[in-house]
C-alpha atoms as a PDB file:
ATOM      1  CA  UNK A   1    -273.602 -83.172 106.304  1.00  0.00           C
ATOM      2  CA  UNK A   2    -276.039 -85.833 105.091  1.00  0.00           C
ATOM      3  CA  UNK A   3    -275.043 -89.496 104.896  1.00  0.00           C
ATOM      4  CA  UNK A   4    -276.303 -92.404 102.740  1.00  0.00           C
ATOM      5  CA  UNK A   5    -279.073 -94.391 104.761  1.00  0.00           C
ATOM      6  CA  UNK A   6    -282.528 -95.280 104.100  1.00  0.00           C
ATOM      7  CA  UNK A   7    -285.358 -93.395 101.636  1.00  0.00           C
ATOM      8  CA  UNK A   8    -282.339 -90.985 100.373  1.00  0.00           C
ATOM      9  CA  UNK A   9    -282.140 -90.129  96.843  1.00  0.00           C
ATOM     10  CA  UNK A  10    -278.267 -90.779  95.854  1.00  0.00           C
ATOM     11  CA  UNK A  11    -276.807 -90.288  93.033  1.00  0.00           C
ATOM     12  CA  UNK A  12    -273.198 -91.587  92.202  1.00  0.00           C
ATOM     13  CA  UNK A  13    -270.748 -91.419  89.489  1.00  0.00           C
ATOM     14  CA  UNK A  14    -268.720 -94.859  88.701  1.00  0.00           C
ATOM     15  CA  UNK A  15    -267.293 -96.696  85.679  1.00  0.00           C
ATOM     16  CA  UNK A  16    -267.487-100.876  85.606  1.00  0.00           C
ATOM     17  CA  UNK A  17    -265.470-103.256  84.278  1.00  0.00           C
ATOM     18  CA  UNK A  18    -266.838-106.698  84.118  1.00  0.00           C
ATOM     19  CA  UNK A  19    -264.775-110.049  83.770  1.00  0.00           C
ATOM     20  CA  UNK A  20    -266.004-111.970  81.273  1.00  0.00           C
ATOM     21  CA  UNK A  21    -263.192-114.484  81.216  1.00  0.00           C
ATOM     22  CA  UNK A  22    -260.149-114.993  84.005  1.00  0.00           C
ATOM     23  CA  UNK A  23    -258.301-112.250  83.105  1.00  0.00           C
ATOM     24  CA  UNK A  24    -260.398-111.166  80.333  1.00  0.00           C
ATOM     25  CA  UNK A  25    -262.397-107.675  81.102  1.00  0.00           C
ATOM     26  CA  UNK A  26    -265.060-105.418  79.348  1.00  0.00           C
ATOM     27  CA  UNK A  27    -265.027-101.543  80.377  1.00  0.00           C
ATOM     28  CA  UNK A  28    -268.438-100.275  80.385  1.00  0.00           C
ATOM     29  CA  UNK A  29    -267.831 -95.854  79.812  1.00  0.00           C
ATOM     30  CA  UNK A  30    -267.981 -93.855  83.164  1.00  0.00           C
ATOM     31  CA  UNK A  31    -272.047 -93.089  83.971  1.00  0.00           C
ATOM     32  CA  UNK A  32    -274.505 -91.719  86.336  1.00  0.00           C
ATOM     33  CA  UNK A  33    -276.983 -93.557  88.270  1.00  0.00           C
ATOM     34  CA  UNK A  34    -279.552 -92.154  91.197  1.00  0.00           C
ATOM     35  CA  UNK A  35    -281.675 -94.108  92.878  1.00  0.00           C
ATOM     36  CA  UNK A  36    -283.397 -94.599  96.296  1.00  0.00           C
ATOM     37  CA  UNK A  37    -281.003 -95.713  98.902  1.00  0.00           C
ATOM     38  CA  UNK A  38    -282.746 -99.074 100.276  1.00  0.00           C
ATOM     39  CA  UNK A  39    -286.106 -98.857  98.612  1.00  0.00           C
ATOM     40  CA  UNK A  40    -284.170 -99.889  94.934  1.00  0.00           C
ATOM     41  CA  UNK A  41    -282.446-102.096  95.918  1.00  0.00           C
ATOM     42  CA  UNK A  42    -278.269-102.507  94.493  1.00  0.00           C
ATOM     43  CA  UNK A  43    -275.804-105.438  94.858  1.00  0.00           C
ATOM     44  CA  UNK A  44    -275.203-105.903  98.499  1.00  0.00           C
ATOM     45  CA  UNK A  45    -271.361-105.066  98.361  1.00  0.00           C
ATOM     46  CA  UNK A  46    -272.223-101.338  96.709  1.00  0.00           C
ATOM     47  CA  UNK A  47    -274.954-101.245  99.378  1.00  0.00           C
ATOM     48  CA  UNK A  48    -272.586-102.262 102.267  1.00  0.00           C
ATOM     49  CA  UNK A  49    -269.787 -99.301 100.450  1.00  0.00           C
ATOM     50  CA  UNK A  50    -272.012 -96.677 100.500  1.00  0.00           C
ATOM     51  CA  UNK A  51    -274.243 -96.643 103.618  1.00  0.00           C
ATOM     52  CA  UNK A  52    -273.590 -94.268 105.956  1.00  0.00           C
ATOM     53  CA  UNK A  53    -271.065 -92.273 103.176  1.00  0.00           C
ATOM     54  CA  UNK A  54    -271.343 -88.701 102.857  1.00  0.00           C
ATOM     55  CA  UNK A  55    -270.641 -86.567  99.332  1.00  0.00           C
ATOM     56  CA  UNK A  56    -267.065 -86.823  98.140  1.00  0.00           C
ATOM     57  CA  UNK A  57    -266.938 -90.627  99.099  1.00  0.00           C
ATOM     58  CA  UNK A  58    -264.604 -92.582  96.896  1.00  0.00           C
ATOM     59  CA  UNK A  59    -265.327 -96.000  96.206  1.00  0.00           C
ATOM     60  CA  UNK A  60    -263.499 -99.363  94.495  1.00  0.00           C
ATOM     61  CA  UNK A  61    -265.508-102.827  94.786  1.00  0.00           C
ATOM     62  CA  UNK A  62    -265.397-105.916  93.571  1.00  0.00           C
ATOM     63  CA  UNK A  63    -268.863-107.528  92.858  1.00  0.00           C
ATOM     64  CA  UNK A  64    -268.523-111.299  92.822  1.00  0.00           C
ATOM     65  CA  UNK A  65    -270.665-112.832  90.561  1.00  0.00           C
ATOM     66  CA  UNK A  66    -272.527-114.429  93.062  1.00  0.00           C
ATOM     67  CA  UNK A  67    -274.480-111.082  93.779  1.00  0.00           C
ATOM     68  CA  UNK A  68    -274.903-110.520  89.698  1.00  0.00           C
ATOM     69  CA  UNK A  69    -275.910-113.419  87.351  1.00  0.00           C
ATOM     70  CA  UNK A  70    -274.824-116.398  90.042  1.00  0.00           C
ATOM     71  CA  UNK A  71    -272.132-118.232  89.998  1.00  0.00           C
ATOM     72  CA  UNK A  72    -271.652-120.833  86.925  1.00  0.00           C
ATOM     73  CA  UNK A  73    -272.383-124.185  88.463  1.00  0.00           C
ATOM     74  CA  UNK A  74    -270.742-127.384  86.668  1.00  0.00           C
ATOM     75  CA  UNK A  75    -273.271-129.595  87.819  1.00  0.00           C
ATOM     76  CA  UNK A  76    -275.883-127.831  84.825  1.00  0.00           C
ATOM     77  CA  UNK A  77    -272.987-128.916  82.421  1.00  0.00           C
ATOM     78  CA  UNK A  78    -274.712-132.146  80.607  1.00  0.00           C
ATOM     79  CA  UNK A  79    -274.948-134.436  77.962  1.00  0.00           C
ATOM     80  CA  UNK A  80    -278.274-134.853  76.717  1.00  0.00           C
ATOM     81  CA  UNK A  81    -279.655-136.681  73.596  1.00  0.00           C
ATOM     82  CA  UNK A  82    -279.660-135.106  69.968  1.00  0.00           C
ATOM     83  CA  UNK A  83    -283.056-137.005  69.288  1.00  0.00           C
ATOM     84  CA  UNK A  84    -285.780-134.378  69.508  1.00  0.00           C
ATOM     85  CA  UNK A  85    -283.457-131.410  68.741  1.00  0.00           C
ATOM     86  CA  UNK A  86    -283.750-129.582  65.485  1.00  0.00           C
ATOM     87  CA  UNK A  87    -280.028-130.650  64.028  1.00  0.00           C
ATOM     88  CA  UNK A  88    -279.426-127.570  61.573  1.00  0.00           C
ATOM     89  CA  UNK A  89    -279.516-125.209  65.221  1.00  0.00           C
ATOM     90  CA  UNK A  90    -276.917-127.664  66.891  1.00  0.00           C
ATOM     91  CA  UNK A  91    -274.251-124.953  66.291  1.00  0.00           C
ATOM     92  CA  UNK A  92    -271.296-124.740  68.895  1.00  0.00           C
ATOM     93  CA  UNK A  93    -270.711-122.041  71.084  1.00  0.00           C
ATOM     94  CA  UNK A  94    -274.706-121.050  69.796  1.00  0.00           C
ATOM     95  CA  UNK A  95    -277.822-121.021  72.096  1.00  0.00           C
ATOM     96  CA  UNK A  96    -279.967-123.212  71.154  1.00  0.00           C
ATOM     97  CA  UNK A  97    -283.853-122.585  72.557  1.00  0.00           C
ATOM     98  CA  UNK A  98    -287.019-124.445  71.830  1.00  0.00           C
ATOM     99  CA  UNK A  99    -290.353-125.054  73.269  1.00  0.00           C
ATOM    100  CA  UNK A 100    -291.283-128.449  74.501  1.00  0.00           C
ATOM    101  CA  UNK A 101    -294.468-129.416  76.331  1.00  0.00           C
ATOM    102  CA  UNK A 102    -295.550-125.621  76.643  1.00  0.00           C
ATOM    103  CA  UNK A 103    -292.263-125.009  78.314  1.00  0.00           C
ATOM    104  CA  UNK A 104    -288.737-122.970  76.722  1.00  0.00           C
ATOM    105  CA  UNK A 105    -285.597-125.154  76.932  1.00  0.00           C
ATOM    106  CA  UNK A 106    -282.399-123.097  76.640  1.00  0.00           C
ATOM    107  CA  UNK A 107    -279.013-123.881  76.694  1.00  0.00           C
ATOM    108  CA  UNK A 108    -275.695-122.965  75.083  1.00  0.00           C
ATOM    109  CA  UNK A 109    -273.975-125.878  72.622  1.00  0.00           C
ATOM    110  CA  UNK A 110    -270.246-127.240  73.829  1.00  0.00           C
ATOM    111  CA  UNK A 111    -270.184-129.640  71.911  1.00  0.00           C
ATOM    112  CA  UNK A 112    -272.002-132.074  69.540  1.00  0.00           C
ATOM    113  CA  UNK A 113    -271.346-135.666  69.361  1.00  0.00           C
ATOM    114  CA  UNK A 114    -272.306-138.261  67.365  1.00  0.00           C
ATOM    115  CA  UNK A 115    -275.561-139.423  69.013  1.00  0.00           C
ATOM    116  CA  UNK A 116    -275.541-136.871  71.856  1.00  0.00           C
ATOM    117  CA  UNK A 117    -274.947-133.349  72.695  1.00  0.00           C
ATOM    118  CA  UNK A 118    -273.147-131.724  75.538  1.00  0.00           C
ATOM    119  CA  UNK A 119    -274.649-128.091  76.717  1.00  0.00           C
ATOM    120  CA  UNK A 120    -274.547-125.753  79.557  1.00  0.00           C
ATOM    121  CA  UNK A 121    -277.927-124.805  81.028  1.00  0.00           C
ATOM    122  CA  UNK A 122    -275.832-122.199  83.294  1.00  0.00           C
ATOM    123  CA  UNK A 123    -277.507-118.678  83.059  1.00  0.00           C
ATOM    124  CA  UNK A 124    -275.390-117.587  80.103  1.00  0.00           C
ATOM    125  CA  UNK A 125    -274.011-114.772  82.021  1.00  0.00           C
ATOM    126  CA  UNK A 126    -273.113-116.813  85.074  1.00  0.00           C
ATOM    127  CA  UNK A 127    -269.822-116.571  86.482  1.00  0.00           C
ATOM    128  CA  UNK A 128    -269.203-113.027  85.631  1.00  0.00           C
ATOM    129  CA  UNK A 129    -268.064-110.622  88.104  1.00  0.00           C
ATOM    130  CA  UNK A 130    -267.271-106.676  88.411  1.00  0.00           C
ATOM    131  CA  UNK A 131    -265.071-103.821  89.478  1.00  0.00           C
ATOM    132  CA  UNK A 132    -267.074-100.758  90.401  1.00  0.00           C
ATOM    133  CA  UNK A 133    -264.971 -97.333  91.150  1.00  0.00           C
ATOM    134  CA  UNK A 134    -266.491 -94.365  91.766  1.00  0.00           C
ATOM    135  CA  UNK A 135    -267.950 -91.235  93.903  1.00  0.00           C
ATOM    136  CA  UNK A 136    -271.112 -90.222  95.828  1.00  0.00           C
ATOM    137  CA  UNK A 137    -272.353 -87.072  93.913  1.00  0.00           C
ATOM    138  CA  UNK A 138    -275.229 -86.126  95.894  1.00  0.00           C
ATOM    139  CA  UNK A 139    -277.743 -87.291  98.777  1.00  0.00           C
ATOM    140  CA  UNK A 140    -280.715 -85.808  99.804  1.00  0.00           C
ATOM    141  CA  UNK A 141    -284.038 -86.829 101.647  1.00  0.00           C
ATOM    142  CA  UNK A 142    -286.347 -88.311  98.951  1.00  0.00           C
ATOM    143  CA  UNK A 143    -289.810 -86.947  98.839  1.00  0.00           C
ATOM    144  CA  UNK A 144    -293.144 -89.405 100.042  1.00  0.00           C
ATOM    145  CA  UNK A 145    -293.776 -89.143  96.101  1.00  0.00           C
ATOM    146  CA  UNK A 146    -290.428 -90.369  95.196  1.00  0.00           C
ATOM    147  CA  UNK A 147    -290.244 -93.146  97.682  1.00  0.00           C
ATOM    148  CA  UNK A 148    -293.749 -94.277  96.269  1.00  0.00           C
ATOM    149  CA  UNK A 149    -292.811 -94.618  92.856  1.00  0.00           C
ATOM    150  CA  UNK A 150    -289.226 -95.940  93.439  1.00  0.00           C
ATOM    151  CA  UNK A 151    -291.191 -98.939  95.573  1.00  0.00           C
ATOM    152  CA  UNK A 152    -293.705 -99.253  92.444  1.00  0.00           C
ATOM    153  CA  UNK A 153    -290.553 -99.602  89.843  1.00  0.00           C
ATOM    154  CA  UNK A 154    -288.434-101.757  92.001  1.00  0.00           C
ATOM    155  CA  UNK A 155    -291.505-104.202  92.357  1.00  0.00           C
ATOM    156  CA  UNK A 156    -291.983-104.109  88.671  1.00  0.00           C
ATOM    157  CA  UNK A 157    -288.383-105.010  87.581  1.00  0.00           C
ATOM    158  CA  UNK A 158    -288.565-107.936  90.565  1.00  0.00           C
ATOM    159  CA  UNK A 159    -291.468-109.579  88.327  1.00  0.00           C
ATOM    160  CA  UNK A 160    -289.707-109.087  85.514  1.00  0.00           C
ATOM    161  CA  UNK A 161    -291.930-105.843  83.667  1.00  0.00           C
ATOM    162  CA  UNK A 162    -289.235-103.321  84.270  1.00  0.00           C
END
């Protein structure tokens, strides 16, 4: 029987649900995903589940959001000035983006104030985590060809053209 480890093509079967809020959850519909076992690389605690699993293998992880969008960090909580902002976009609960010196500024609105403005700079899906359940489908070897292109891919989505 073949078991998930390196340069295997895998292909599972799992439904997510993210949490969005404490207590508050978002159920993505059950899907199918294949990829090459340690070439594309997945969250570490999916990774760590399914190494070394064979067909049939029944899974049920939570993904902390430190291993998706980071964790949100209070510290890039601020208040900054309103001077130099364009006032009709100070919206709460908006995202507010602009270019200054050659360079984007983004940040979701809290709260305006009268001569200041208090925003997150947090990655706006920061803090989020999952809950992954599902099954390995099928594992084979993956062909020289597919290993090649899977390496090509990955690097593309790690510089951000994928």
């Amino acid at each position: 029987m073949e078991t998930i480890r390196q340069d295997m093509d895998v292909t599972i079967r799992f439904s997510l649900k993210t949490e969005i809020a404490p207590g508050q959850f978002k159920e993505q519909p059950e899907t199918k995903t294949r990829f090459i076992f340690g070439v594309e690389e997945q969250v570490p605690t999916l990774e760590a589940a399914l190494e070394g699993a064979g067909v049939g293998h029944r899974f049920a992880l939570h993904i902390p959001a430190s291993e998706i969008y980071g964790e949100h960090d209070p510290a890039l909580v601020r208040e900054i000035p309103k001077q130099g902002l364009v006032k009709q976009r100070l919206q709460e609960g908006q995202f507010y983006r602009q270019m200054k010196m050659g360079s984007l500024v983004s940040f979701k609105i809290l709260e305006v104030r009268q001569d200041k403005v208090l925003v997150d700079f947090n990655e706006p899906m920061a803090g989020i985590s999952a809950f992954i359940e599902g099954e390995v489908v099928a594992i084979r070897p993956a062909t020289e060809a597919e290993i090649a292109v899977a390496r090509e891919n990955h690097q593309r989505k790690k510089i951000g053209c994928g």
